[in-house]
Protein backbone atom coordinates (compact mmCIF):
# COMPACT_ATOMS: atom_id res chain seq x y z
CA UNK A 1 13.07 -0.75 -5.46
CA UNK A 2 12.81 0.45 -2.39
CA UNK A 3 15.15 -0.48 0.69
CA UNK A 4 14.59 0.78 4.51
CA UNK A 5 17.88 0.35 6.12
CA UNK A 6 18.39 -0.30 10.01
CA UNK A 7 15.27 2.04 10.78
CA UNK A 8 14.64 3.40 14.17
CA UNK A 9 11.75 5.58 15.35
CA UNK A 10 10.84 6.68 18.82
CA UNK A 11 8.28 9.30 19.93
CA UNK A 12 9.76 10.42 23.24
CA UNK A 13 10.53 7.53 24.89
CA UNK A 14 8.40 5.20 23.59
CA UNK A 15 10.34 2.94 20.38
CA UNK A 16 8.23 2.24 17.65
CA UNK A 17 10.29 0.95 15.51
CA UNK A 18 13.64 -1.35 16.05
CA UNK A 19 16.15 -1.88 13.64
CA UNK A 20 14.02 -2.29 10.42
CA UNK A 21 15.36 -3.51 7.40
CA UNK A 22 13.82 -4.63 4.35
CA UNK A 23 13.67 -4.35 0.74
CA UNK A 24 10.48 -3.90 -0.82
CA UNK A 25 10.81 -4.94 -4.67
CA UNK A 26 10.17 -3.77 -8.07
CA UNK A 27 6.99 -4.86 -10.16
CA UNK A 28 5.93 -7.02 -7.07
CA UNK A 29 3.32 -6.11 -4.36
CA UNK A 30 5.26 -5.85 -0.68
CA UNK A 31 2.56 -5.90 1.84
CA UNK A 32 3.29 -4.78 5.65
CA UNK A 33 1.66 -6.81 7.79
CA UNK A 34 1.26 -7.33 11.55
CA UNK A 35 -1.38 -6.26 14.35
CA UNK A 36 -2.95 -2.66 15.40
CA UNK A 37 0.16 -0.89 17.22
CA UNK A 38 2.91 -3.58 15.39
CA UNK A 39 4.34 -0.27 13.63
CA UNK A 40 2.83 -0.57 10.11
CA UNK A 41 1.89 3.00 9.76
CA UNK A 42 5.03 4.66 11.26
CA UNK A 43 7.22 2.49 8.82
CA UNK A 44 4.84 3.15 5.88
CA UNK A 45 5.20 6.97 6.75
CA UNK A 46 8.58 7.08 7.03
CA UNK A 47 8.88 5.43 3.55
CA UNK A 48 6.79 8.06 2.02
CA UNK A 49 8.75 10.54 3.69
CA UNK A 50 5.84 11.84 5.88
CA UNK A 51 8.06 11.12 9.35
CA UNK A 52 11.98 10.88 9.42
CA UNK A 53 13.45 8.28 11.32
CA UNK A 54 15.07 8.85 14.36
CA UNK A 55 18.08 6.58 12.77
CA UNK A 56 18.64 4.76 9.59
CA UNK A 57 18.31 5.85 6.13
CA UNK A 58 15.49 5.03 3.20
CA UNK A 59 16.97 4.32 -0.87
CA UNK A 60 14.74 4.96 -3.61
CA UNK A 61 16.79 2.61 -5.99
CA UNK A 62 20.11 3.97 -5.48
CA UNK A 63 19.31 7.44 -4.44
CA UNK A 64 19.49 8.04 -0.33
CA UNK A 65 16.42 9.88 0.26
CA UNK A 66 17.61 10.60 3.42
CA UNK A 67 20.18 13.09 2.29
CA UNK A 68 18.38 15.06 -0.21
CA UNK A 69 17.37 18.60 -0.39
CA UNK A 70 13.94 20.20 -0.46
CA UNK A 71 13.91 20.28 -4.53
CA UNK A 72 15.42 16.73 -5.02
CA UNK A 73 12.42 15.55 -2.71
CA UNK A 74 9.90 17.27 -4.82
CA UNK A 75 11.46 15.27 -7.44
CA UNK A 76 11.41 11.86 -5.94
CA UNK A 77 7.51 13.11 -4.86
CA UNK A 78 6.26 13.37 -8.01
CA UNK A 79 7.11 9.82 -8.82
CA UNK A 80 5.18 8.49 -5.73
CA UNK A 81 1.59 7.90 -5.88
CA UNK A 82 -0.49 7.29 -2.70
CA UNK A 83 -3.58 5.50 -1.86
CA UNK A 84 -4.92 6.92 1.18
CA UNK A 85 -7.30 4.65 3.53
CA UNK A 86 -10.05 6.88 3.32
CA UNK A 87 -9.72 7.70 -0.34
CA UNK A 88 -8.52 11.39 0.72
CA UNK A 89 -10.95 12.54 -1.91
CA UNK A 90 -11.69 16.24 -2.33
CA UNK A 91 -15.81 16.16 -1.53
CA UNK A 92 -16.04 20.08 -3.53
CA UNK A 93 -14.20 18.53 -6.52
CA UNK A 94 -15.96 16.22 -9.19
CA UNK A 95 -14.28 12.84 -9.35
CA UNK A 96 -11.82 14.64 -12.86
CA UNK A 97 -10.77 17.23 -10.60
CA UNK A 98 -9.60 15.11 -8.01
CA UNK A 99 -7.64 12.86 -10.43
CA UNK A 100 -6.31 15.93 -12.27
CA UNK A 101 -5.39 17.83 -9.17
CA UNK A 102 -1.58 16.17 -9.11
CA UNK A 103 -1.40 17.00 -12.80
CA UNK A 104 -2.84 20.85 -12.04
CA UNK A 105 -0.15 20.87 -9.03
CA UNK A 106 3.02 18.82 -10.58
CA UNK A 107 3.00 19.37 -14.02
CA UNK A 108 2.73 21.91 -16.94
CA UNK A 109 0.69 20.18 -19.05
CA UNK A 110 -1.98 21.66 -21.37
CA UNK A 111 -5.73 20.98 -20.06
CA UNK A 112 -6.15 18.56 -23.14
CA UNK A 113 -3.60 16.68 -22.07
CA UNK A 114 -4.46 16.68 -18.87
CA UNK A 115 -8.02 15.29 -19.50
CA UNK A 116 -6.37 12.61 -21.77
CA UNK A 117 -4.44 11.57 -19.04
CA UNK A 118 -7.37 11.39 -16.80
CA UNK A 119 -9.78 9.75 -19.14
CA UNK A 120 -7.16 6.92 -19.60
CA UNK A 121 -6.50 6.50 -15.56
CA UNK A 122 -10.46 6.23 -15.39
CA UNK A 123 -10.88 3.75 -17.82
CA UNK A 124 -8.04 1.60 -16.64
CA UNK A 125 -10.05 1.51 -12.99
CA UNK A 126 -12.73 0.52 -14.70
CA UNK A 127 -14.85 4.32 -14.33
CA UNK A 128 -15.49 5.93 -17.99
CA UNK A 129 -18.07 8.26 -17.83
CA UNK A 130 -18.10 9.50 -14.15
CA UNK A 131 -15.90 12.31 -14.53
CA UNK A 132 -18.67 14.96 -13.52
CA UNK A 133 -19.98 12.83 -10.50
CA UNK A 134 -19.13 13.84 -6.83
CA UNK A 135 -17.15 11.35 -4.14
CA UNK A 136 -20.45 11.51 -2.59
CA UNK A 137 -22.84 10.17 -5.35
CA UNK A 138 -20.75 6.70 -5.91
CA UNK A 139 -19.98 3.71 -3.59
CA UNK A 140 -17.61 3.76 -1.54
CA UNK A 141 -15.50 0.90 -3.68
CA UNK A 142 -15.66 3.01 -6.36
CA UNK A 143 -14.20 5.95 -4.29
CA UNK A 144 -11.22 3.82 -3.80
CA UNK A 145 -10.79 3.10 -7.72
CA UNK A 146 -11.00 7.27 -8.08
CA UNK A 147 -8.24 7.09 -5.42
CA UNK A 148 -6.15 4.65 -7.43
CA UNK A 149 -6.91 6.30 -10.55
CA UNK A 150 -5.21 9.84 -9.00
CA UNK A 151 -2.40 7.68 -7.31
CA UNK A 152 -1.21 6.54 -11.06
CA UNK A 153 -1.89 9.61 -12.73
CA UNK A 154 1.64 10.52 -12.94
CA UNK A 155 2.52 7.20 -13.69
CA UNK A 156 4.40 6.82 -10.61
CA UNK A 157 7.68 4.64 -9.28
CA UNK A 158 6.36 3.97 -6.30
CA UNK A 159 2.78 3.39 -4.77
CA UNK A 160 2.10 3.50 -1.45
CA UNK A 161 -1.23 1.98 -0.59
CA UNK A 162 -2.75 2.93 3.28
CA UNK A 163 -5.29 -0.37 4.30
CA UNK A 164 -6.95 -0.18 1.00
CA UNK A 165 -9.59 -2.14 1.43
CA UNK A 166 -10.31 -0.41 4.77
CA UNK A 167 -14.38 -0.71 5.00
CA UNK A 168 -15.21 -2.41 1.94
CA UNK A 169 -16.84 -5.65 1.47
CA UNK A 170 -15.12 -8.72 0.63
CA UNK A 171 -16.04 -9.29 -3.16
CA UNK A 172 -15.21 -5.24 -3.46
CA UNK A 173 -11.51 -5.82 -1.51
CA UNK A 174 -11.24 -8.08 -4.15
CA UNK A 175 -11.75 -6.15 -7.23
CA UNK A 176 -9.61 -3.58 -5.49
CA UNK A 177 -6.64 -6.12 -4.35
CA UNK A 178 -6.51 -7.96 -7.77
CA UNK A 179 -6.27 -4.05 -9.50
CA UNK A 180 -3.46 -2.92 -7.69
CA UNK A 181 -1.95 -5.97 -8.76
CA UNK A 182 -2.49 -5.76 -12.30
CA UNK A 183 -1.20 -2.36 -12.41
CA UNK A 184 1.64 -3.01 -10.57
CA UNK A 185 3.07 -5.66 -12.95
CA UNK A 186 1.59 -3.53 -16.18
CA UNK A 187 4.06 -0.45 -15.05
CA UNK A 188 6.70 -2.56 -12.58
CA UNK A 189 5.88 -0.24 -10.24
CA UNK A 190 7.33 -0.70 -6.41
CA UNK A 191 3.85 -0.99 -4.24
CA UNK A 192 3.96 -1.15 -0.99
CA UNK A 193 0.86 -1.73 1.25
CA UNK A 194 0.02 -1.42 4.75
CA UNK A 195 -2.90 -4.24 5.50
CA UNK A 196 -4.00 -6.45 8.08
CA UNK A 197 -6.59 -7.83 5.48
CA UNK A 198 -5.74 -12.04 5.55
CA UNK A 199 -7.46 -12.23 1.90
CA UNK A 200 -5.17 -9.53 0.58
CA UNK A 201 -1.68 -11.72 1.75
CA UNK A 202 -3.25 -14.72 0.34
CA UNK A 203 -4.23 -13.05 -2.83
CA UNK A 204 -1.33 -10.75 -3.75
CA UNK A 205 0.95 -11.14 -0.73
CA UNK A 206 4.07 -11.19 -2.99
CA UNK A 207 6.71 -10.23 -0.62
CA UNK A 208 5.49 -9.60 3.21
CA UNK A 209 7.21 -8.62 6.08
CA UNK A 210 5.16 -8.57 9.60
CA UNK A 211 5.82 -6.78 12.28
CA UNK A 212 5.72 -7.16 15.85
CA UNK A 213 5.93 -4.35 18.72
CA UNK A 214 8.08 -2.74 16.31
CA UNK A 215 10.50 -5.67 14.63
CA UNK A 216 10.45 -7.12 11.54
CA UNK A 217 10.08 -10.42 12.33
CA UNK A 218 9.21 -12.75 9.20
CA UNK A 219 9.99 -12.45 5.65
CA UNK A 220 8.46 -14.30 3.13
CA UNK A 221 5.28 -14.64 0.30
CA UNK A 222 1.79 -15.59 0.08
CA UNK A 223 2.69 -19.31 -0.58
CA UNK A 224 5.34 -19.39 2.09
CA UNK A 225 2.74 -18.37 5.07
CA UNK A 226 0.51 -21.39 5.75
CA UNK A 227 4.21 -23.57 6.13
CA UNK A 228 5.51 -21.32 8.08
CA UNK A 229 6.86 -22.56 11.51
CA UNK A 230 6.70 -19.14 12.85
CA UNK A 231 4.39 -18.85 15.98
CA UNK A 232 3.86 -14.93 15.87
CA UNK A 233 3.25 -15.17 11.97
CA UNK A 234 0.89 -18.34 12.81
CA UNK A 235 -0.93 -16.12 15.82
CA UNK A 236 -1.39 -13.33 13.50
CA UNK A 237 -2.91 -15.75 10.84
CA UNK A 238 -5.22 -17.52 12.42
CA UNK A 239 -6.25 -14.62 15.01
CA UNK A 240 -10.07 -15.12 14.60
CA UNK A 241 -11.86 -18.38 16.31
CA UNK A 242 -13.43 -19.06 13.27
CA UNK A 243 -10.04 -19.52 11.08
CA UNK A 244 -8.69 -21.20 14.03
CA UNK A 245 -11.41 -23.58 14.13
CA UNK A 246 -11.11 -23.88 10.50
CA UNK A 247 -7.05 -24.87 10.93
CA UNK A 248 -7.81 -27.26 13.79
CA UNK A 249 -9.88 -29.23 11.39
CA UNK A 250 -7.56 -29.53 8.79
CA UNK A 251 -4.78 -30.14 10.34
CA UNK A 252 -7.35 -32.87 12.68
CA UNK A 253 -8.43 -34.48 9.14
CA UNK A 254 -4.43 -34.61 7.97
CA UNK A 255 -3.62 -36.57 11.27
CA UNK A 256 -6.45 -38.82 10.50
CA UNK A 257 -5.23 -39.60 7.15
């Protein structure tokens, strides 16, 4: 579990965020939600510990992470796995190399292990047998399964997961949406995920909080959205003409009935 508590953040005198407060829950995927500028990123930062808020404090189950020291951080770090939106990959290191790279830099493990470890991550995304490839001789879906593969290889906590299906196609977000999942329930992992993909908060959308110009203003999961009598949650929705024309429709043929 993870729970942000009262969370402020302002860069000079702009506020980005206001008063944040929500828990984001074990073994279930807690998407972030909400439009370009909302405050996603900042608040997904400051989770990870990449920014510190300017008030309010972060708990990693019941540990304050706001309060630690530099080695206690390290500690809680190697329990955090993170999903980048670009993949992050190294483009000089073969696809095992970037996988291993958090075991070469976190752990003291032999290099049998290590390759036992990575072997296992690769097969559970699905990649045996491209462990001497490159980032740049395979797709760019597959890039993100390397990039999951090296988020779990210390069989993290926590997951933090950065518009994952930034770029891909829509059968491909799938594959990559319904695998997060699945390892998220396997381990009981906390994942959290920045997206402003619809499919992925219909999909997987197990606890979702949206944001607007920088307040957390609805709660809720995937089959609580579509009910919803929230206007900014029903704006953000149904933002493209074509979904709105597809809502007017339905909710024309319901009136007919």
């Amino acid at each position: 579990m993870i729970r942000a508590e009262n969370i402020f953040k302002s860069f000079d005198d702009a506020e980005v965020l206001k008063g944040i407060t929500h828990t984001f829950e074990n073994g279930k995927t807690n998407l972030i939600i909400g439009r370009s500028g909302a405050g996603k990123t900042v608040l997904l930062k400051i989770l990870v510990g990449l920014l510190q808020p300017t008030s309010g404090t972060v708990w990693f189950d019941d540990i304050n992470y706001s309060q630690l020291d530099k080695k206690q951080i390290r500690a809680i770090r190697m329990q955090v796995g993170m999903l980048f939106q670009g993949s992050a990959l190294f483009d000089s290191m073969s696809v095992e190399e970037n996988i291993r790279f958090p075991l070469d830099m976190f752990t003291t493990m032999t290099k049998k292990e290590k390759l036992d470890r990575v072997n296992y991550c690769l097969e559970r995304v699905s990649l045996e047998g491209v462990n001497n490839k490159y980032p740049s001789e395979v797709s760019g879906g597959m890039q993100k399964r390397v990039g999951i593969a090296r988020a779990i290889v210390l069989n993290p906590k926590y997951l933090f997961c950065d518009e994952p299906n930034s770029g891909l196609d829509p059968k491909t977000s799938i594959v990559i949406d319904e695998l997060i999942r699945s390892i998220t329930i396997e381990n009981n992992i906390t994942t959290v995920i920045n997206t402003h993909d619809m499919n992925s908060v219909m999909e997987i959308g197990e606890n979702i909080a949206l944001l607007y110009k920088g307040e957390l203003v609805w709660t809720g999961n995937k089959n609580e959205v579509l009910d919803s009598d929230s206007d900014l949650l029903q704006d953000f929705i149904f933002a493209s003409p074509f979904l709105q024309r597809l809502r007017n429709a339905a909710l024309s043929s319901n009136t007919k009935v």
